[in-house]
C-alpha atoms as a PDB file:
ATOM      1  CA  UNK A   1     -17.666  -7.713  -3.669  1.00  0.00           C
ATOM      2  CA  UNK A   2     -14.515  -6.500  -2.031  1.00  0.00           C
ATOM      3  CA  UNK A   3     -13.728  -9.979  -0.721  1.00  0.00           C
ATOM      4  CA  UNK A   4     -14.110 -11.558  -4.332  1.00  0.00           C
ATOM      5  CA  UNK A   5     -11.728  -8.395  -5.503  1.00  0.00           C
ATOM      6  CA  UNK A   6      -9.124  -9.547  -2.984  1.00  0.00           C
ATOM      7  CA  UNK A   7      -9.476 -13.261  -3.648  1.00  0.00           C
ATOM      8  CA  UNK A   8      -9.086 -12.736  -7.440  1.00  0.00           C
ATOM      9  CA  UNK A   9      -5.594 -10.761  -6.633  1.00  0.00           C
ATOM     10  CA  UNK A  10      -4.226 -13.263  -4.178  1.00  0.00           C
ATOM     11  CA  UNK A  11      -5.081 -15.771  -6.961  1.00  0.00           C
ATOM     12  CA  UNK A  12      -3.277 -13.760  -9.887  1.00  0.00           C
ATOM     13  CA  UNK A  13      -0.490 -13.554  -7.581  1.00  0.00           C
ATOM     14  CA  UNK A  14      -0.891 -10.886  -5.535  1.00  0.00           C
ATOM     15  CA  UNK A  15       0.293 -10.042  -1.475  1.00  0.00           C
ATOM     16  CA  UNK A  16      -2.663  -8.777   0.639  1.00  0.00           C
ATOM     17  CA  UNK A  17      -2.891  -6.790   4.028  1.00  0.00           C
ATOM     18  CA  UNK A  18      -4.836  -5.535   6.014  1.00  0.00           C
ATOM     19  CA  UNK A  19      -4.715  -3.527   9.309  1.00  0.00           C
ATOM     20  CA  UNK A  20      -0.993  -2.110   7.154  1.00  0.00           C
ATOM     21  CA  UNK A  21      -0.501   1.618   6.777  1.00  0.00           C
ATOM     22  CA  UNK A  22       1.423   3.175   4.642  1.00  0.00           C
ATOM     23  CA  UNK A  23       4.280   5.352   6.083  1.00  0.00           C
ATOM     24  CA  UNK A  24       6.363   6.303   3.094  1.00  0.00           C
ATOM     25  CA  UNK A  25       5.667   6.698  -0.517  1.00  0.00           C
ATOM     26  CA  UNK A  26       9.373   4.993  -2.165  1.00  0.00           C
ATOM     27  CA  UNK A  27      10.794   6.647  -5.387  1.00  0.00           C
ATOM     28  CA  UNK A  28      13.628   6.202  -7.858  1.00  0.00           C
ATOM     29  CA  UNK A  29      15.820   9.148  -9.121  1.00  0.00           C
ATOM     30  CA  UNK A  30      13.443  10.368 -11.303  1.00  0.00           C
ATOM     31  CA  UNK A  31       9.727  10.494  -8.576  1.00  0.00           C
ATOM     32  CA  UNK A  32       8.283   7.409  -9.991  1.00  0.00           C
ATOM     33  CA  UNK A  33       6.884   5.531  -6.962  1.00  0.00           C
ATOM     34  CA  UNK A  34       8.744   1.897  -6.771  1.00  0.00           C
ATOM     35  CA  UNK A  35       6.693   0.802  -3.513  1.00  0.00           C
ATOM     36  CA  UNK A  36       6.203   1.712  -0.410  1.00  0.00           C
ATOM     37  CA  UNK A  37       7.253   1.714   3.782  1.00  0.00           C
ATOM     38  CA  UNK A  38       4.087  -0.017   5.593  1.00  0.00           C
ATOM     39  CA  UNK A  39       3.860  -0.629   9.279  1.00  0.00           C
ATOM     40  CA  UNK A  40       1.069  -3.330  10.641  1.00  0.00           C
ATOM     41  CA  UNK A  41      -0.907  -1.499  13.224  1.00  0.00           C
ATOM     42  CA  UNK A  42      -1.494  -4.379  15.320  1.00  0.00           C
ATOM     43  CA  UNK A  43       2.492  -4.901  15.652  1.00  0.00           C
ATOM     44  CA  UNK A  44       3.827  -1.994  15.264  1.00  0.00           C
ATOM     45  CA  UNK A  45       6.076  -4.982  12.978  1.00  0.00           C
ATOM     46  CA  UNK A  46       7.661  -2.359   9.506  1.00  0.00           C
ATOM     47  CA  UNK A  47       8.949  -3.326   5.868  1.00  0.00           C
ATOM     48  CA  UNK A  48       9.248  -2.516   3.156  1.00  0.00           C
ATOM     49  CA  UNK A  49       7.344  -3.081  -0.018  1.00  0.00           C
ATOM     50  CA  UNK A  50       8.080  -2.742  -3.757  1.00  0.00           C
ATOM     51  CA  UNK A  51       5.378  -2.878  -6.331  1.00  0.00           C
ATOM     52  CA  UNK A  52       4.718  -2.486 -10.083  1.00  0.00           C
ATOM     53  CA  UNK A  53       1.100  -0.820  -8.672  1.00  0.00           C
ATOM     54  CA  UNK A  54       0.055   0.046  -5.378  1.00  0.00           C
ATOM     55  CA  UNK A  55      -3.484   0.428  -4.448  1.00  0.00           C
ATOM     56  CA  UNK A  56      -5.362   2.005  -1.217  1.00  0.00           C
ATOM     57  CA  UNK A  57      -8.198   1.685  -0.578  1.00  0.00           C
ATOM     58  CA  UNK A  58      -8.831   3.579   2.570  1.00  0.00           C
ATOM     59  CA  UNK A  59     -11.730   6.134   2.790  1.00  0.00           C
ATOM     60  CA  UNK A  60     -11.861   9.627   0.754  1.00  0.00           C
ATOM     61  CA  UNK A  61     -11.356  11.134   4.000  1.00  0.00           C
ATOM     62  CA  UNK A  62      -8.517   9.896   4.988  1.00  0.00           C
ATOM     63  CA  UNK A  63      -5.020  11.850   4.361  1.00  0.00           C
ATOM     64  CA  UNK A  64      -3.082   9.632   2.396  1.00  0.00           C
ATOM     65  CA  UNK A  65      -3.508  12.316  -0.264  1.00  0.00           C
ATOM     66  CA  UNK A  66      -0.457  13.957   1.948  1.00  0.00           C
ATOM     67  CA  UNK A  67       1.691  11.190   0.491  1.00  0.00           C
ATOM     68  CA  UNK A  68       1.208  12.293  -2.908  1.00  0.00           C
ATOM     69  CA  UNK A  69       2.176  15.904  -2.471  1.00  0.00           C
ATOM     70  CA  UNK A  70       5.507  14.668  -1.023  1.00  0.00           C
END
């Protein structure tokens, strides 16, 4: 299912990564997240990346909930 998910974005024209975590939450003036700093962990390559909607989809125990209290 999650490879059908990810297939239907790429074809609706969305960018895809995997093995990417996010470092950095990016917000305007007024806190509204515009995107976000990623780095590839097999690289160590960064960018960054702005998005209308940003989606995780890491485990519920992982602490990306930190980023959200920032």
């Amino acid at each position: 299912m999650n490879i059908a998910l990810i297939m239907t974005a790429v074809k609706l024209g969305a960018t895809v990564a995997n093995k990417v975590e996010v470092t950095e939450l990016l917000k305007d003036a007024d806190g509204k997240i515009q995107g976000a700093r990623v780095r590839d962990n097999l690289t160590g390559d960064e960018w960054e990346v702005k998005a209308k909607v940003l989606s995780s989809s890491d485990p519920p125990a992982t602490s990306y909930g930190d980023y959200h209290r920032a």
